[in-house]
N, C-alpha and C. Protein backbone atom coordinates (compact mmCIF):
# COMPACT_ATOMS: atom_id res chain seq x y z
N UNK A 1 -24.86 35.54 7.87
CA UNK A 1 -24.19 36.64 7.32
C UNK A 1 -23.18 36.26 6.31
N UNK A 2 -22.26 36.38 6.50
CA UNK A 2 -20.92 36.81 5.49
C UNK A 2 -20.50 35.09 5.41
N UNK A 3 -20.31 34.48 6.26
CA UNK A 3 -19.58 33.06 5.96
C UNK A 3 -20.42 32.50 5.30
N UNK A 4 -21.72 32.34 5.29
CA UNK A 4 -22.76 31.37 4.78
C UNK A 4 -22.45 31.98 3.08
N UNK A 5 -22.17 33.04 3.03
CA UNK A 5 -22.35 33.80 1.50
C UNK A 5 -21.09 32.50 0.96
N UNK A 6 -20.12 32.78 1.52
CA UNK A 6 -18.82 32.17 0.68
C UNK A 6 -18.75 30.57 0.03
N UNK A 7 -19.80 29.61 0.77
CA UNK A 7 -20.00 28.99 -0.11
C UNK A 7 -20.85 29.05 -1.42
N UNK A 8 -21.56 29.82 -0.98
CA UNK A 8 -23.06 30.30 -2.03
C UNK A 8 -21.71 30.45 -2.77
N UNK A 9 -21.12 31.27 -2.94
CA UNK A 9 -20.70 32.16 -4.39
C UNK A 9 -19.81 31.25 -4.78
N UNK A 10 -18.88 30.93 -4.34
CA UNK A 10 -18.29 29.77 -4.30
C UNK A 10 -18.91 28.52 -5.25
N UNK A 11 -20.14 28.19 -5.03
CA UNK A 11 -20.79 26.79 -5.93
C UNK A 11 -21.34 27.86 -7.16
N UNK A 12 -21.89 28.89 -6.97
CA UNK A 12 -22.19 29.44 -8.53
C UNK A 12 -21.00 29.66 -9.44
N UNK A 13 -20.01 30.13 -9.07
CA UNK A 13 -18.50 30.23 -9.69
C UNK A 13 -18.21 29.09 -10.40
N UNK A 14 -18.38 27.77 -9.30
CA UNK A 14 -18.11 26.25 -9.86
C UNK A 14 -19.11 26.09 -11.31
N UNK A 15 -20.60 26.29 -10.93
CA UNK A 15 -21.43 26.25 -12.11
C UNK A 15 -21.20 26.92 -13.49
N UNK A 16 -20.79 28.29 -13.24
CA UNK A 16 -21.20 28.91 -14.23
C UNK A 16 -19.62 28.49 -14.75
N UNK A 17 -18.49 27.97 -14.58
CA UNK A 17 -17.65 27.34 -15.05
C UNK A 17 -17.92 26.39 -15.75
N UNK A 18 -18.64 25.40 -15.33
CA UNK A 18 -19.24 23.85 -16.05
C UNK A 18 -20.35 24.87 -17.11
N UNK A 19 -20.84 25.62 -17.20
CA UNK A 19 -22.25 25.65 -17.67
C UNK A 19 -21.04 26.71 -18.85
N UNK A 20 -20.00 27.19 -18.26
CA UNK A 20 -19.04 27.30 -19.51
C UNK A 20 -18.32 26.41 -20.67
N UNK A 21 -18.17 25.43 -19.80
CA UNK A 21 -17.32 24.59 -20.73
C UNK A 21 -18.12 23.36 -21.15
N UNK A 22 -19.24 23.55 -21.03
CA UNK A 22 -20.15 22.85 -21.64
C UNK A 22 -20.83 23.35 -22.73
N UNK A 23 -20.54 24.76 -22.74
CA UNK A 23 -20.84 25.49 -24.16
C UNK A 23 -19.81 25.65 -25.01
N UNK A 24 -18.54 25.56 -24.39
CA UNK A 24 -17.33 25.84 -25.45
C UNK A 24 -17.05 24.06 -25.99
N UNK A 25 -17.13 23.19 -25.36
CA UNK A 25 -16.22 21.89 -25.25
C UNK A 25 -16.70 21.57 -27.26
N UNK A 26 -18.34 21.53 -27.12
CA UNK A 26 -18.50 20.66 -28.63
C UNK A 26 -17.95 21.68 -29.24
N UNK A 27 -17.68 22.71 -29.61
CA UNK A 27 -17.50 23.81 -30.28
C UNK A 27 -16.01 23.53 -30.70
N UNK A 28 -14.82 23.08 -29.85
CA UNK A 28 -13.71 22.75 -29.43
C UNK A 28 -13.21 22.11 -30.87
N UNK A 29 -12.46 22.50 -31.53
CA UNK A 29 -11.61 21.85 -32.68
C UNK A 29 -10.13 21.16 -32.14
N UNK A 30 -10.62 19.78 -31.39
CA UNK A 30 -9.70 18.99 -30.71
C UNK A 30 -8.62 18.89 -31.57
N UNK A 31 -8.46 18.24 -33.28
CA UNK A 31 -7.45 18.20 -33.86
C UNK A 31 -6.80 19.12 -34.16
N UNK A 32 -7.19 20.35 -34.25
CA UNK A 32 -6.53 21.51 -34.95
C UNK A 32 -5.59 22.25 -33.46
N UNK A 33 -6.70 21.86 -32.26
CA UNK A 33 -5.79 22.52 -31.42
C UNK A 33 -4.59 21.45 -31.04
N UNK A 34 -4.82 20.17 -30.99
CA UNK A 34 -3.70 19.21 -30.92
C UNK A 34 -2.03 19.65 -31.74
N UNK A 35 -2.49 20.28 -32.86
CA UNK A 35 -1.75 20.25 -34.05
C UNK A 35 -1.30 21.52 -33.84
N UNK A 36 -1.53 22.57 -33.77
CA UNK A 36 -1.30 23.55 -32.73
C UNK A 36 -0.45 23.76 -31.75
N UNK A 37 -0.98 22.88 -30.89
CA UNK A 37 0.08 23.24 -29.21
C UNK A 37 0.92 22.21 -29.66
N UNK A 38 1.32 20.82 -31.00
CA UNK A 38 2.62 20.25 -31.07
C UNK A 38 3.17 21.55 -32.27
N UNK A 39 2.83 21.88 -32.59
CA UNK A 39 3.78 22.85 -33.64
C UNK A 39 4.62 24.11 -32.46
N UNK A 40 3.87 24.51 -31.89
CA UNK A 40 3.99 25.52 -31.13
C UNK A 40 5.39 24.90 -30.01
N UNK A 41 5.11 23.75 -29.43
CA UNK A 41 6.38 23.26 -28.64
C UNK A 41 7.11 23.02 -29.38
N UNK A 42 7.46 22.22 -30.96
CA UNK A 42 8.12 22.18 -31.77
C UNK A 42 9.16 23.55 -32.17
N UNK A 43 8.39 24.34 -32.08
CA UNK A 43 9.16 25.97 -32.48
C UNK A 43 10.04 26.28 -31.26
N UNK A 44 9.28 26.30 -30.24
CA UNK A 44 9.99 26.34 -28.70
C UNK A 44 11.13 25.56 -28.52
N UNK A 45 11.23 24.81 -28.24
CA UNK A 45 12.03 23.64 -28.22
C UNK A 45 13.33 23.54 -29.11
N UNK A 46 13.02 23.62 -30.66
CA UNK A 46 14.12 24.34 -31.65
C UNK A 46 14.80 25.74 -31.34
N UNK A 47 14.07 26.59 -30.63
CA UNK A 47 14.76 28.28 -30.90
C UNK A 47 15.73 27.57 -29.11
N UNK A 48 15.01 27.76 -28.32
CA UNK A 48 14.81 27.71 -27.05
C UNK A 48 15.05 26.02 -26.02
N UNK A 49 16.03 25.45 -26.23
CA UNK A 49 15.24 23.38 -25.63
C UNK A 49 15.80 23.87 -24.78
N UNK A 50 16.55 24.07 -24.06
CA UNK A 50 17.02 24.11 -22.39
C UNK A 50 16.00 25.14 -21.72
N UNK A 51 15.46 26.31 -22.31
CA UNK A 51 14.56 27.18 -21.55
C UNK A 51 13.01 26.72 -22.05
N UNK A 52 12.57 25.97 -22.73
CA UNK A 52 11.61 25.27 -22.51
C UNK A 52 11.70 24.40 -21.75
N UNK A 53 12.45 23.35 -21.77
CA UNK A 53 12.62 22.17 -21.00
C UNK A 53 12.28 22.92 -19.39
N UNK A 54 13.40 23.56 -19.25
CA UNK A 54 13.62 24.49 -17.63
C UNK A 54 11.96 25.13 -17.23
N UNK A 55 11.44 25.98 -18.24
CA UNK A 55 10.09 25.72 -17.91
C UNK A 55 8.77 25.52 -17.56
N UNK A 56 8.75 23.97 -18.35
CA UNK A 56 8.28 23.09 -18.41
C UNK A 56 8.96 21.94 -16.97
N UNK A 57 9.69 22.19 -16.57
CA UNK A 57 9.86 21.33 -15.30
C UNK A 57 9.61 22.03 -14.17
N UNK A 58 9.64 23.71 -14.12
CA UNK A 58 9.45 24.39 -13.51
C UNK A 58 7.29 24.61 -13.49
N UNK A 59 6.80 24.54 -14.68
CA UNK A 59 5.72 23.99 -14.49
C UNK A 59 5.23 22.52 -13.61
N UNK A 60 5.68 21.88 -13.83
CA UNK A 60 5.20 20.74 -13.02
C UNK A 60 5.65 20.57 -11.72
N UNK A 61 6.26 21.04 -11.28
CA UNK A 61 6.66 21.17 -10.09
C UNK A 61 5.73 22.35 -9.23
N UNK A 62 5.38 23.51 -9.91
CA UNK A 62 4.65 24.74 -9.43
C UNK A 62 3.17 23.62 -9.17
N UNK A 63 2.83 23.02 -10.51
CA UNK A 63 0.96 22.04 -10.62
C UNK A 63 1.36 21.35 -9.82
N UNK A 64 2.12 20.26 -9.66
CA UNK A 64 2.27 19.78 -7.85
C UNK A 64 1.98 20.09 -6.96
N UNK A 65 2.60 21.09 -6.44
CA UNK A 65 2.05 21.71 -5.09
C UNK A 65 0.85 22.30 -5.41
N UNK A 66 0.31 22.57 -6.39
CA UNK A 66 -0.85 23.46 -5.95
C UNK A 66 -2.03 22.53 -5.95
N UNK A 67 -2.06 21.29 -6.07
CA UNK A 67 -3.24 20.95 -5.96
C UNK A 67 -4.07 20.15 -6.89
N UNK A 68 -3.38 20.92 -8.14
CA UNK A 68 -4.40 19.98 -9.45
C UNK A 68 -3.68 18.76 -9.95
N UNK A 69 -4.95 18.37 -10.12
CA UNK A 69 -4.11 17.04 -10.33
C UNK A 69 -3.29 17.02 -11.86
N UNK A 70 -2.04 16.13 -11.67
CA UNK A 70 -1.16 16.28 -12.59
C UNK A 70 -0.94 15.32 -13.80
N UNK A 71 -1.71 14.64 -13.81
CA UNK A 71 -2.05 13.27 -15.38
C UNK A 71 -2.27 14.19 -16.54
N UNK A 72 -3.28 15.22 -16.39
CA UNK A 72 -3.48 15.45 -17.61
C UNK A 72 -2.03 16.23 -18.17
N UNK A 73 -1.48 17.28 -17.33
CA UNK A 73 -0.33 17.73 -17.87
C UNK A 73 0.88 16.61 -18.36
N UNK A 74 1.07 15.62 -17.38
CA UNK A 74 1.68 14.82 -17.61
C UNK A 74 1.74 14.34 -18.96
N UNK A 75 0.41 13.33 -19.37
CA UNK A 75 -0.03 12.86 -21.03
C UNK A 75 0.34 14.18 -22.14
N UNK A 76 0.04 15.63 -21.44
CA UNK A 76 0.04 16.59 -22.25
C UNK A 76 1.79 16.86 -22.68
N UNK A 77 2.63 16.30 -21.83
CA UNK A 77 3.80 16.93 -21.89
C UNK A 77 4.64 15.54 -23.01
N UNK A 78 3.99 14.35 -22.46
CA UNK A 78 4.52 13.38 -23.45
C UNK A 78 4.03 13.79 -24.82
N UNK A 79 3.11 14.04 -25.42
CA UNK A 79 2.49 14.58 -26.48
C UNK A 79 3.32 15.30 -27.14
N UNK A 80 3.24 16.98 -26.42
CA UNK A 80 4.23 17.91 -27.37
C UNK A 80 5.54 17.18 -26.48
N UNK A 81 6.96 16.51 -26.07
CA UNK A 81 8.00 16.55 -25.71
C UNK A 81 8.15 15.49 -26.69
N UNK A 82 7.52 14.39 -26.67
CA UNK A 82 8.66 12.95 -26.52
C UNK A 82 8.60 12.56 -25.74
N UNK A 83 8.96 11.18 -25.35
CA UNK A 83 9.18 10.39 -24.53
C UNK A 83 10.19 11.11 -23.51
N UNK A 84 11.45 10.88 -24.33
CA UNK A 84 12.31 11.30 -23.61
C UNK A 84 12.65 12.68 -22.86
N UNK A 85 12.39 13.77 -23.59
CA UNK A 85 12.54 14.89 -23.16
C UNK A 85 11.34 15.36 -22.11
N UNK A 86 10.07 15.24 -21.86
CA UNK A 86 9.18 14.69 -21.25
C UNK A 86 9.60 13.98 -19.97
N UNK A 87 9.92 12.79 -19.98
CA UNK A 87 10.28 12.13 -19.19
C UNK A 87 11.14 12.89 -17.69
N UNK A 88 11.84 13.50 -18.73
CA UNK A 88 13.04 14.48 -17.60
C UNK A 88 12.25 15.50 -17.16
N UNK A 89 11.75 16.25 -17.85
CA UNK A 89 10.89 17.22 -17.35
C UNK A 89 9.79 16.39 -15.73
N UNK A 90 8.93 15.36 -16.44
CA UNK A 90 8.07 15.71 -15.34
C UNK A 90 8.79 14.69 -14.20
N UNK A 91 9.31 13.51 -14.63
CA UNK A 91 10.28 13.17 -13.46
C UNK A 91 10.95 13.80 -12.56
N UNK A 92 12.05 14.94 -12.82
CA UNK A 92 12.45 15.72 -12.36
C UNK A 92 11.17 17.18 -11.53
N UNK A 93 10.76 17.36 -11.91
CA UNK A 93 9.57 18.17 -11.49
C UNK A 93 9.12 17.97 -10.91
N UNK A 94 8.62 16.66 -10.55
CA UNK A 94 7.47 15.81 -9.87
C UNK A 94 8.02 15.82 -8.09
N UNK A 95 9.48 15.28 -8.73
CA UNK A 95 11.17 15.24 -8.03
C UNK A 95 10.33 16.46 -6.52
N UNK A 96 10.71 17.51 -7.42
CA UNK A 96 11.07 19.34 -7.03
C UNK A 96 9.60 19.30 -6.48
N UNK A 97 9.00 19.09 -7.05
CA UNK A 97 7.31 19.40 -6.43
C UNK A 97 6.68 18.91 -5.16
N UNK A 98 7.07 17.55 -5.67
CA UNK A 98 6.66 16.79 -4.47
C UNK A 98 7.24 17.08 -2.87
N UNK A 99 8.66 17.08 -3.35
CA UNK A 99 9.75 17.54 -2.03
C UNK A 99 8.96 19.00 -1.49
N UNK A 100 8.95 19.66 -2.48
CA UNK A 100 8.54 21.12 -2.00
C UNK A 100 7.11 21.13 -1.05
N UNK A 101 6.02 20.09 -1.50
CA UNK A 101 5.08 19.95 -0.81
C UNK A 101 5.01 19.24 0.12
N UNK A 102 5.98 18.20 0.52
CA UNK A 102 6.04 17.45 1.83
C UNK A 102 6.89 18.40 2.87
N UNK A 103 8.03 19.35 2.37
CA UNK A 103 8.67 20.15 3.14
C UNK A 103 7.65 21.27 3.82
N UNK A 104 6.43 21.89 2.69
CA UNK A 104 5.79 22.51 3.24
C UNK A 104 4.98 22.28 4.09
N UNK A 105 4.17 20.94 3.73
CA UNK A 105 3.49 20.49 5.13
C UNK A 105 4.37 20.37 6.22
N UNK A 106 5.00 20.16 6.24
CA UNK A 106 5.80 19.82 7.43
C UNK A 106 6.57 21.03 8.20
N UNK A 107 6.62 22.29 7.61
CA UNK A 107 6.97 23.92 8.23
C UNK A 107 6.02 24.91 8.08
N UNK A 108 5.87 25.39 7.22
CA UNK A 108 5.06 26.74 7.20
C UNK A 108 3.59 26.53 7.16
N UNK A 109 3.69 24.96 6.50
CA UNK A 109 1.91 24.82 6.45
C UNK A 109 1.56 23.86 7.05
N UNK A 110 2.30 23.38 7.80
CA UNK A 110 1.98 22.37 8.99
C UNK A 110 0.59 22.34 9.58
N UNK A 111 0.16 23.30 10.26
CA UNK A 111 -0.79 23.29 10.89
C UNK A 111 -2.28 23.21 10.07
N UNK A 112 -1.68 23.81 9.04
CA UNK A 112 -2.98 23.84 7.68
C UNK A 112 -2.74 22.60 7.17
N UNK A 113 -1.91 21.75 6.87
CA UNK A 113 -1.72 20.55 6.48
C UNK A 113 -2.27 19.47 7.75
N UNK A 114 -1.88 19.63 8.38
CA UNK A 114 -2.66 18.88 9.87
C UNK A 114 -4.29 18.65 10.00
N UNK A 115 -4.63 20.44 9.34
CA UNK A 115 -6.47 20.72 9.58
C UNK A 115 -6.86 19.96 7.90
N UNK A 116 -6.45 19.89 7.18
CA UNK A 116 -6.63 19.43 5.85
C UNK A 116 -6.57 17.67 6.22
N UNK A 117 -5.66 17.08 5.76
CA UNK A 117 -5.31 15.95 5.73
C UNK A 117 -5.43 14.98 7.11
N UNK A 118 -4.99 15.63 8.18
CA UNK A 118 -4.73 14.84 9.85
C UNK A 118 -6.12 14.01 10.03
N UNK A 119 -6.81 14.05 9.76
CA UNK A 119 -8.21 13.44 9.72
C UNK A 119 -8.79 12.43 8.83
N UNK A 120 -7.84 12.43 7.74
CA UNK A 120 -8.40 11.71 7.01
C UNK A 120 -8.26 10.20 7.25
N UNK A 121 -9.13 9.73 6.51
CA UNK A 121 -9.38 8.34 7.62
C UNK A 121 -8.40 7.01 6.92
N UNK A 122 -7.84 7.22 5.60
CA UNK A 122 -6.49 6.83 5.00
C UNK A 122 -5.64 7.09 5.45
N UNK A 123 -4.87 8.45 5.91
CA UNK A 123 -3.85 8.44 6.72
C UNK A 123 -3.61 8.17 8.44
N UNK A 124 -5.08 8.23 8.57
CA UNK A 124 -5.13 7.34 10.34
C UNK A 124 -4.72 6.25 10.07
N UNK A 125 -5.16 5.36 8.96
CA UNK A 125 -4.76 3.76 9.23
C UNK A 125 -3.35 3.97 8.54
N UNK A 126 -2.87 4.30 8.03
CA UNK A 126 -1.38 4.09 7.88
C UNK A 126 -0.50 5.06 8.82
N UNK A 127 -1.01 5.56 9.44
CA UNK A 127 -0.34 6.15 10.91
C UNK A 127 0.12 4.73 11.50
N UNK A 128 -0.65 4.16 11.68
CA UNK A 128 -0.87 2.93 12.39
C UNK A 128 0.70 2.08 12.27
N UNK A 129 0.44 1.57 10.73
CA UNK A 129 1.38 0.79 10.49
C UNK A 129 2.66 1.50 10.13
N UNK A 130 3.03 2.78 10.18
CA UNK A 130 3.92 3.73 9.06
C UNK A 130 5.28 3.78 10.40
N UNK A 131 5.09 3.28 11.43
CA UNK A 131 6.16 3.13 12.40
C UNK A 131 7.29 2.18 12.33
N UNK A 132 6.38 0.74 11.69
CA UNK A 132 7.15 -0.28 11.69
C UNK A 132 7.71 -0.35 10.30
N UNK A 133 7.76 -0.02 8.95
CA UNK A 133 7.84 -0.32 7.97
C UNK A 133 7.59 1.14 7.13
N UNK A 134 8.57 2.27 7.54
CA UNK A 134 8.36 3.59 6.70
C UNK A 134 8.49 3.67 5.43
N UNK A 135 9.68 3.13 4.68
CA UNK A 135 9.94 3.44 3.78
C UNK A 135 8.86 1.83 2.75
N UNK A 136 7.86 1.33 3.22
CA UNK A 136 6.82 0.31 2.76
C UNK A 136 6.36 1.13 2.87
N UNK A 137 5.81 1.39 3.51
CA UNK A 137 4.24 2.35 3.59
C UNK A 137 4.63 3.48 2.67
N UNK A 138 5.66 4.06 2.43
CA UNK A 138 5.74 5.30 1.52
C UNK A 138 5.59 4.57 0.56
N UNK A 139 5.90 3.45 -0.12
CA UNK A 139 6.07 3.06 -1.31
C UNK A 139 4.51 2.67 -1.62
N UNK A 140 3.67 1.65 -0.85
CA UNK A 140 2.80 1.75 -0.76
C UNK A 140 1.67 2.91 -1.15
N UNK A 141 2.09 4.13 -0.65
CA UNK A 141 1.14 5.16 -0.90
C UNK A 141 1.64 5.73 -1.58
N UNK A 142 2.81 5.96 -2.76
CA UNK A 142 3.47 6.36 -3.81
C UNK A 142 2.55 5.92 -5.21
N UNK A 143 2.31 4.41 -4.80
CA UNK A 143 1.75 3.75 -5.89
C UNK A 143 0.52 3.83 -5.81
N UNK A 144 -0.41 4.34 -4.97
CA UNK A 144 -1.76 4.07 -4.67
C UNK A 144 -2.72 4.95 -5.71
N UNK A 145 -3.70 4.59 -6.10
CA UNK A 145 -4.38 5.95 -6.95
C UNK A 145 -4.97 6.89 -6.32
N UNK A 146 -4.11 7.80 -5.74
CA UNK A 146 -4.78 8.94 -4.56
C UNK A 146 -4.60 9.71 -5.27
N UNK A 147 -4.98 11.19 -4.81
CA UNK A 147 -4.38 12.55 -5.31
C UNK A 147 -2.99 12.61 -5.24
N UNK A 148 -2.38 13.39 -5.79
CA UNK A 148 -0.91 13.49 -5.15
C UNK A 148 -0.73 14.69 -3.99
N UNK A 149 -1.66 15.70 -3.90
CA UNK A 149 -1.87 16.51 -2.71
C UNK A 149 -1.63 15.14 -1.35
N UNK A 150 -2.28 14.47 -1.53
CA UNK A 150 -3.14 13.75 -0.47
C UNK A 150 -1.67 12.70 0.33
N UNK A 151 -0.88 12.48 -1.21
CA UNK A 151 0.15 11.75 -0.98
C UNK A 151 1.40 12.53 -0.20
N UNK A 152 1.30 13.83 -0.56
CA UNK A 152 2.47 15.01 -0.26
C UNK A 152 2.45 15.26 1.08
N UNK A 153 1.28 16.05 0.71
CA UNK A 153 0.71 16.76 2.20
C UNK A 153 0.39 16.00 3.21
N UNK A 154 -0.33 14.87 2.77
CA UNK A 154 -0.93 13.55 3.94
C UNK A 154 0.19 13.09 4.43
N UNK A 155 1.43 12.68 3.95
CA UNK A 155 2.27 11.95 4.21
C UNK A 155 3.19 12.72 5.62
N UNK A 156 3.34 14.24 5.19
CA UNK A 156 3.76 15.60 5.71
C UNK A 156 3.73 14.94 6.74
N UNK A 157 1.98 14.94 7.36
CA UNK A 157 1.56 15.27 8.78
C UNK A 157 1.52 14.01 9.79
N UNK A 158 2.35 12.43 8.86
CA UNK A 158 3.07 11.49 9.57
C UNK A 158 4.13 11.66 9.74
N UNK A 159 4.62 10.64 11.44
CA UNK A 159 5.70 10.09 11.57
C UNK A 159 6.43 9.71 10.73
N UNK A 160 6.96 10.00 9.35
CA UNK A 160 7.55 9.54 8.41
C UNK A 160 8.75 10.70 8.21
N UNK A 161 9.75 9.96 8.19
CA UNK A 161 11.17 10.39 8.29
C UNK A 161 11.22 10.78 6.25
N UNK A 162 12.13 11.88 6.36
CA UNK A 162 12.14 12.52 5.02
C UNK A 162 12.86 11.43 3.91
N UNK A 163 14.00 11.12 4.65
CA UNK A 163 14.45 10.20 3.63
C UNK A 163 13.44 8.85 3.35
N UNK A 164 12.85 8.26 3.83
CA UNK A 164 11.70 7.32 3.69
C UNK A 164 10.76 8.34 2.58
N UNK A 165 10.07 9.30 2.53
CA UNK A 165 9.52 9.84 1.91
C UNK A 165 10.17 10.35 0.43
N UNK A 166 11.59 10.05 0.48
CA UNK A 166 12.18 11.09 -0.86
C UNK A 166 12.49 9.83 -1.86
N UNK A 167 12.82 8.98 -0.71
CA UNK A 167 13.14 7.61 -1.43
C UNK A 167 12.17 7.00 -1.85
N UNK A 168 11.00 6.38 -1.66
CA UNK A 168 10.12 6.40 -1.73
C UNK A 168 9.73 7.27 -3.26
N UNK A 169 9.68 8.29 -3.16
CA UNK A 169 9.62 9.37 -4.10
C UNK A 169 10.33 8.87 -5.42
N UNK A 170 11.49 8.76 -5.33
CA UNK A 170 12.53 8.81 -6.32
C UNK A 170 12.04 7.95 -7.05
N UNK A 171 11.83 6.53 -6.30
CA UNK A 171 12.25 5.04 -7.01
C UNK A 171 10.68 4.91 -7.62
N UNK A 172 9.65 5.46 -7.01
CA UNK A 172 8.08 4.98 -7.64
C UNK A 172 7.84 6.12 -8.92
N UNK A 173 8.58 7.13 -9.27
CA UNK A 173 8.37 7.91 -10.06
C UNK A 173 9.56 7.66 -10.94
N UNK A 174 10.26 7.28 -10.84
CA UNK A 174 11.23 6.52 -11.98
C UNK A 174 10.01 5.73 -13.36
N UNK A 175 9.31 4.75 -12.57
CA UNK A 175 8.56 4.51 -13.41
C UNK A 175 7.05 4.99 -13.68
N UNK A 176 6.69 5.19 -12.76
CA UNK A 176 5.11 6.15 -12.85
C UNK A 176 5.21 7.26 -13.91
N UNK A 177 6.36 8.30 -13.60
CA UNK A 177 6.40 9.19 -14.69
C UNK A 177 7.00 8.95 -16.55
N UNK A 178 7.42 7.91 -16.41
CA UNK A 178 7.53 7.27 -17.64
C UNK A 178 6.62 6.58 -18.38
N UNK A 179 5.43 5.95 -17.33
CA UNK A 179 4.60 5.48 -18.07
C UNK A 179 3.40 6.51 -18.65
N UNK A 180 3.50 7.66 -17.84
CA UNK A 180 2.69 8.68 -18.09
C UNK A 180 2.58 9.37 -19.38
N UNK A 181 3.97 9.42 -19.58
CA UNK A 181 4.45 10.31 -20.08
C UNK A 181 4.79 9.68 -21.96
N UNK A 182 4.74 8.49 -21.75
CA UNK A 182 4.66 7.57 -22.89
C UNK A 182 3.67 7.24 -23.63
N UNK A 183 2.48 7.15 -22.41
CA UNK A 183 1.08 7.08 -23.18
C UNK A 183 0.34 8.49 -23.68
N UNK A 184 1.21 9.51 -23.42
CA UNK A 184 0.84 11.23 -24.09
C UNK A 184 1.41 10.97 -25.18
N UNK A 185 2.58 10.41 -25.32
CA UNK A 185 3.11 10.36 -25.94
C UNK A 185 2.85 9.99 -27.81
N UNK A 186 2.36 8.47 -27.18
CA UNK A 186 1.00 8.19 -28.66
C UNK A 186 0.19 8.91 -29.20
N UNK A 187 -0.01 10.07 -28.30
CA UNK A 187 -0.96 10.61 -28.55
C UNK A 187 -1.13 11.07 -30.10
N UNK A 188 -0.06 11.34 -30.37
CA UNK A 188 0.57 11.60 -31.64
C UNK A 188 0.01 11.06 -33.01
N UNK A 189 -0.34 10.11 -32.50
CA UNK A 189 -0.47 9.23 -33.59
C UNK A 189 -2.52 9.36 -33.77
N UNK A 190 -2.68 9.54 -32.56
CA UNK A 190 -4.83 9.82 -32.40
C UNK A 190 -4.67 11.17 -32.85
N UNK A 191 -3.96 11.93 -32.65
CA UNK A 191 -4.13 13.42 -33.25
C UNK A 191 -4.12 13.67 -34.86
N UNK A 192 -2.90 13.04 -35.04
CA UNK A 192 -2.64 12.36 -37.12
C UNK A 192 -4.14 11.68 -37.42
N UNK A 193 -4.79 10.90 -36.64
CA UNK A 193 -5.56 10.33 -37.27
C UNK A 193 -7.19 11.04 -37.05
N UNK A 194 -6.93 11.98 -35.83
CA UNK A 194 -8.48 13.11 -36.13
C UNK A 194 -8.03 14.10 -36.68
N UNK A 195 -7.23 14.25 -37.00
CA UNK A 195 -6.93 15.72 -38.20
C UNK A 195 -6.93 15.19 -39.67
N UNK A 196 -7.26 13.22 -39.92
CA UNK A 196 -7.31 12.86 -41.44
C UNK A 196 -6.09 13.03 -42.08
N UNK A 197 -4.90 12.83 -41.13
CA UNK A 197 -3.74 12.78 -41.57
C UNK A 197 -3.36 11.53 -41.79
């Protein structure tokens, strides 16, 4: 009946998405829209830099918790920001996001964070060791190439004390989000050079 439907519709939704953007993508005027969304933050940023900035940190913090993964915004934010202004944004965001998603696993979505993640067979083995050495193992899985859901939420539904988790947090995104955010950053320069500038 009715449950079996919800994946059905569910994988055609997924398709006819791909079977979308597989018709728009060649079509896609990559330089012009590059040149575009930096003019467009450029204008922002001049009328508006504290309520863009605000945001724009308030964006990355919202794409945190929800799930998608956050590189591409990241590269995207070094691009139109700068290094620097960038930097604060998704550092700080990442900050707000992350906290917000380990707090949530751990209260309101606990139990959904438990049925999600509690199983997974990465956070069984660092269950293991995450007793003797918390704030290692956070750092450890700070740096790892996981999702960051996986890092938030997974982490949630361990024995892991908050400050081990924030710290942890702070000190691996000091530089993670700088390097992110630096290599969008160039981007600048591949965009000048497919627009024949």
């Amino acid at each position: 009946g009715q449950p079996s439907s919800r994946p059905s519709s569910r994988w055609i939704g997924i398709l006819s998405l791909l079977i979308a953007l597989a018709v728009a993508l060649p079509r896609l005027d990559v330089p012009a829209l590059l040149t575009t969304m930096s003019e467009t933050a450029l204008i922002y940023r001049q009328a508006s830099p504290m309520l863009t900035l605000s945001a724009c940190t308030a964006l990355v913090a919202l794409w945190t918790i929800s799930f998608v993964p956050l590189t591409p915004l990241e590269l995207t934010l070094g691009y139109l920001l700068g290094v620097g202004p960038a930097y604060a944004v998704v550092y700080i965001g990442k900050v707000l996001g992350c906290s917000a998603a380990f707090g949530l696993g751990r209260t309101v979505g606990a139990s959904w964070a438990r049925a999600q993640f509690g199983r997974h067979e990465l956070l069984q083995a660092i269950a293991l060791s995450v007793s003797e050495r918390p704030l290692r193992i956070c750092l450890l899985v700070r740096l790892a190439c996981i999702p960051i859901a996986l890092k938030n939420y997974g982490l949630a539904v361990l024995p892991i004390r908050s400050v081990d988790f924030l710290g942890s947090l702070v000190a691996v995104e000091l530089v993670m989000s700088l390097v992110l955010v630096t290599v969008g950053s160039t981007a600048k320069d591949m965009g000048a050079i497919l627009s024949g500038e």
